[in-house]
C-alpha atoms as a PDB file:
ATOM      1  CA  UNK A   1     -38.038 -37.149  -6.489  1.00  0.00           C
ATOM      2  CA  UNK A   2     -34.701 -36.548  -8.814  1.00  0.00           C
ATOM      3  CA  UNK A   3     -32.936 -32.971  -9.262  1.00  0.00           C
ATOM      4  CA  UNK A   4     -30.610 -31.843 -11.826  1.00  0.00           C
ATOM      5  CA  UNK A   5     -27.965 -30.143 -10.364  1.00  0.00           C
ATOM      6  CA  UNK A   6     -24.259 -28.353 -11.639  1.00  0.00           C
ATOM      7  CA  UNK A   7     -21.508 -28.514  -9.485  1.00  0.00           C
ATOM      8  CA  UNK A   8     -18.729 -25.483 -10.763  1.00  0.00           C
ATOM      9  CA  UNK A   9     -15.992 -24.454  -8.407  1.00  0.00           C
ATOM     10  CA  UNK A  10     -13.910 -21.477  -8.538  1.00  0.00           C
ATOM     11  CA  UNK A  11      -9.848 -21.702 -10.187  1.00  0.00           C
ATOM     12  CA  UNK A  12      -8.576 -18.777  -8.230  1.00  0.00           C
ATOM     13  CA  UNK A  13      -5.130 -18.843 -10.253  1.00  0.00           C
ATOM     14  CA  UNK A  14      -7.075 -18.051 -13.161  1.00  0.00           C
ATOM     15  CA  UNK A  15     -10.159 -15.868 -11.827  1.00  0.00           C
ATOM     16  CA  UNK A  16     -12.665 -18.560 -13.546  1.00  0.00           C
ATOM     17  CA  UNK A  17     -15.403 -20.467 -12.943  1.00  0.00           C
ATOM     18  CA  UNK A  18     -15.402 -24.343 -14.033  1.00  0.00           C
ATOM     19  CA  UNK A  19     -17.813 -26.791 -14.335  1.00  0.00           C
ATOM     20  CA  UNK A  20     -16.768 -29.479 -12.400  1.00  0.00           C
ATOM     21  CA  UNK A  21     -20.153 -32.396 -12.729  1.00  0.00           C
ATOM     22  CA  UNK A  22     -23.667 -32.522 -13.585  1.00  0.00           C
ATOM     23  CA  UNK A  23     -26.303 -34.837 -12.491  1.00  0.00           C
ATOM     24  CA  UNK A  24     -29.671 -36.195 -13.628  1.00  0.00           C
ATOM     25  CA  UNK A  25     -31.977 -37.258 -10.513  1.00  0.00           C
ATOM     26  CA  UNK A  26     -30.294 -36.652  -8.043  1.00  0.00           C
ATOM     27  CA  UNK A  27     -31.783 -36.293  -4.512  1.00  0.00           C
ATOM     28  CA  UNK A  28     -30.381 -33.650  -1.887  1.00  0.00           C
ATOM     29  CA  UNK A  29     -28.975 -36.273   0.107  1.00  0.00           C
ATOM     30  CA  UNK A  30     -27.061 -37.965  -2.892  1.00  0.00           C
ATOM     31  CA  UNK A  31     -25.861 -35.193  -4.012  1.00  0.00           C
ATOM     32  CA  UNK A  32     -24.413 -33.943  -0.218  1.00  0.00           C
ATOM     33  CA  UNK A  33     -22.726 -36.936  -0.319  1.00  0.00           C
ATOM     34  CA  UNK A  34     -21.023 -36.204  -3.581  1.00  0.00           C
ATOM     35  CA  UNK A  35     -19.632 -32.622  -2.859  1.00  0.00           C
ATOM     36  CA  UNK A  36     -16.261 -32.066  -0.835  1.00  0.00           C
ATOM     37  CA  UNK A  37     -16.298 -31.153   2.725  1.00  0.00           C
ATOM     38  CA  UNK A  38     -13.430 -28.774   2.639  1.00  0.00           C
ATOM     39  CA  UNK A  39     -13.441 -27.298  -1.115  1.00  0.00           C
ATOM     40  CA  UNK A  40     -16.517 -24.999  -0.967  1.00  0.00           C
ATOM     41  CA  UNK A  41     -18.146 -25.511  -4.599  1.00  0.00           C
ATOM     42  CA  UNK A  42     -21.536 -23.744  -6.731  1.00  0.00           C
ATOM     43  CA  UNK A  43     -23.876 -25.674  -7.021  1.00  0.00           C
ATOM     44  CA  UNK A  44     -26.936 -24.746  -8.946  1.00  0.00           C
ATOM     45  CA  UNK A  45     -29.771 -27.228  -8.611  1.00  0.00           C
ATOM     46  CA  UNK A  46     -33.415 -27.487 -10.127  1.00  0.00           C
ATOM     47  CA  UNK A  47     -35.387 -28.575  -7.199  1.00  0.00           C
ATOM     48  CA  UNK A  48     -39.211 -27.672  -7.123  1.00  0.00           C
ATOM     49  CA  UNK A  49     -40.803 -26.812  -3.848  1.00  0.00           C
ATOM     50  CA  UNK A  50     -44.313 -26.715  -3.562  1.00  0.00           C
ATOM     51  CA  UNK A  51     -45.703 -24.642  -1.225  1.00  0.00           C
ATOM     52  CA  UNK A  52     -49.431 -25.285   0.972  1.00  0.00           C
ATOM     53  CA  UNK A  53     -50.534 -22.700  -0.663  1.00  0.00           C
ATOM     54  CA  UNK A  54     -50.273 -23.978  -4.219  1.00  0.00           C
ATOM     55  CA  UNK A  55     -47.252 -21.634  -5.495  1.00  0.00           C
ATOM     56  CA  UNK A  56     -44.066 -23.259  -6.599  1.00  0.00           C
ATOM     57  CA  UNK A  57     -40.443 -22.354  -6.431  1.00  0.00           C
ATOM     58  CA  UNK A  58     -37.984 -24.003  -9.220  1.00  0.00           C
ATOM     59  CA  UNK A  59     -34.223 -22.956  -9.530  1.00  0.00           C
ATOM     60  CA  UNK A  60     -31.779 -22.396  -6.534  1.00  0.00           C
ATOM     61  CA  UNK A  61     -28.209 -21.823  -5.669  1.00  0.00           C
ATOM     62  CA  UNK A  62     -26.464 -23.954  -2.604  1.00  0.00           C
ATOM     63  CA  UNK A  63     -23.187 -24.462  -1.245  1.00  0.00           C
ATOM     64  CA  UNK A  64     -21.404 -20.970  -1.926  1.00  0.00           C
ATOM     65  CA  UNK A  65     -19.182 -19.047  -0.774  1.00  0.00           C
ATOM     66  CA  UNK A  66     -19.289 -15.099  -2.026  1.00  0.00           C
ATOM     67  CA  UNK A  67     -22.749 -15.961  -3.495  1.00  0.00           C
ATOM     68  CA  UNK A  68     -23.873 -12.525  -4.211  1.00  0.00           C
ATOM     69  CA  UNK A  69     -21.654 -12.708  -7.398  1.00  0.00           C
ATOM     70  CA  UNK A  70     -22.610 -16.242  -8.479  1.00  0.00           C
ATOM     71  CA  UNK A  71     -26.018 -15.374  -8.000  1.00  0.00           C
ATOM     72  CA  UNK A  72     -26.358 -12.763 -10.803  1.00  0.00           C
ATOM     73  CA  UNK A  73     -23.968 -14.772 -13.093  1.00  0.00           C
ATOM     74  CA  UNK A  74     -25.929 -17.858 -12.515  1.00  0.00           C
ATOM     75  CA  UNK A  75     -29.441 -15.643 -12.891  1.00  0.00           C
ATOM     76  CA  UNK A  76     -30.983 -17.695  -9.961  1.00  0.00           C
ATOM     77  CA  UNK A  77     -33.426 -15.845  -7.981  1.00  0.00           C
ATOM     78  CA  UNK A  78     -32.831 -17.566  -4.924  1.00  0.00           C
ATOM     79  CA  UNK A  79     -29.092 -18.650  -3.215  1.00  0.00           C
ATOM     80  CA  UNK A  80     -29.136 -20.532   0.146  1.00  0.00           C
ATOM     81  CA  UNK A  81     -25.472 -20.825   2.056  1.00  0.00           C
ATOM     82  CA  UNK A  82     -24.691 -24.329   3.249  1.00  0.00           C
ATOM     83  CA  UNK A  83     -21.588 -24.279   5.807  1.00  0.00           C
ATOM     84  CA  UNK A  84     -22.435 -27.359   8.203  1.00  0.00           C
ATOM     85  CA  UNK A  85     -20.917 -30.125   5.373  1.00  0.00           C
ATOM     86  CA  UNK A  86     -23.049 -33.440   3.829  1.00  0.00           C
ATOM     87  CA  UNK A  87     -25.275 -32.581   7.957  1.00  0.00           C
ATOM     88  CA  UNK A  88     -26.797 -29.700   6.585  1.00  0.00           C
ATOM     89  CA  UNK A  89     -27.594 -30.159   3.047  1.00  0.00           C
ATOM     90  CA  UNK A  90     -30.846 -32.028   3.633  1.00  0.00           C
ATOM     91  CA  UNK A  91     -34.329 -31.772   1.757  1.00  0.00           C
ATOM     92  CA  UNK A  92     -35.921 -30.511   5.229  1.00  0.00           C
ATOM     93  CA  UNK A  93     -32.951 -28.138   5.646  1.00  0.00           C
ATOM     94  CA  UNK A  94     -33.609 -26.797   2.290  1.00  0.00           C
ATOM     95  CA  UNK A  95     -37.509 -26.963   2.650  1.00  0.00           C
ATOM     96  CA  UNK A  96     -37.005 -24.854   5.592  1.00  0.00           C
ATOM     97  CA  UNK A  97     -35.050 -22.335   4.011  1.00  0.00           C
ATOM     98  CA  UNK A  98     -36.939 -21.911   1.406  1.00  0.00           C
ATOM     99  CA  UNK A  99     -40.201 -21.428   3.141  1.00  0.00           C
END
C-alpha cells in the first residue's frame, strides 16, 4: 500500500518552515529510509488505518520535534513523535500508535 507524504524541516535562521520533498506511494519503510537520522524533519503523511472495528483514520504527523505547533499549522488531528531513527518508523510501530 503507497502513502503520500511531505517532508518540511524547520530554517531556524529565518523562523520558517520549508518544504523540503514530497512523495507519491511511498511505504513507511521507504520513506524511513529517506529521512535524516540526525536533522529532525515534519513529515505529514496520508496513511489510512483501518481499524477491526470498521472506522478509519487518514492524515497524521511523524517525525517532529515541538509538534504541538506543527500540529495546528499543519491542521492534522493526530501527531505521533518518532525519536528511535529509520528502527522506529515502521508500519507496526505506527499501527500501534495509532490504535
Amino acid at each position: 500500500m503507497g502513502n503520500a507524504a511531505i517532508v518540511i524541516k524547520i530554517n531556524k535562521a529565518q523562523l520558517t518552515m520549508e518544504e523540503v520533498e514530497t512523495f507519491d506511494n511511498i511505504s513507511i519503510e521507504e520513506l524511513a529510509e529517506e529521512l535524516p537520522e540526525n536533522s529532525p524533519r515534519f513529515v505529514v503523511i496520508s496513511y489510512e488505518l483501518h481499524h477491526k472495528d470498521g472506522r478509519n483514520m487518514g492524515m497524521l504527523t511523524l517525525h517532529a520535534s515541538s509538534f504541538l505547533d506543527f500540529q495546528n499549522v499543519a491542521d492534522v488531528s493526530k501527531v505521533i513523535e518518532i525519536r528511535d531513527g529509520p528502527e522506529g518508523l515502521t508500519q507496526e510501530a505506527i499501527d500501534s500508535k495509532l490504535a
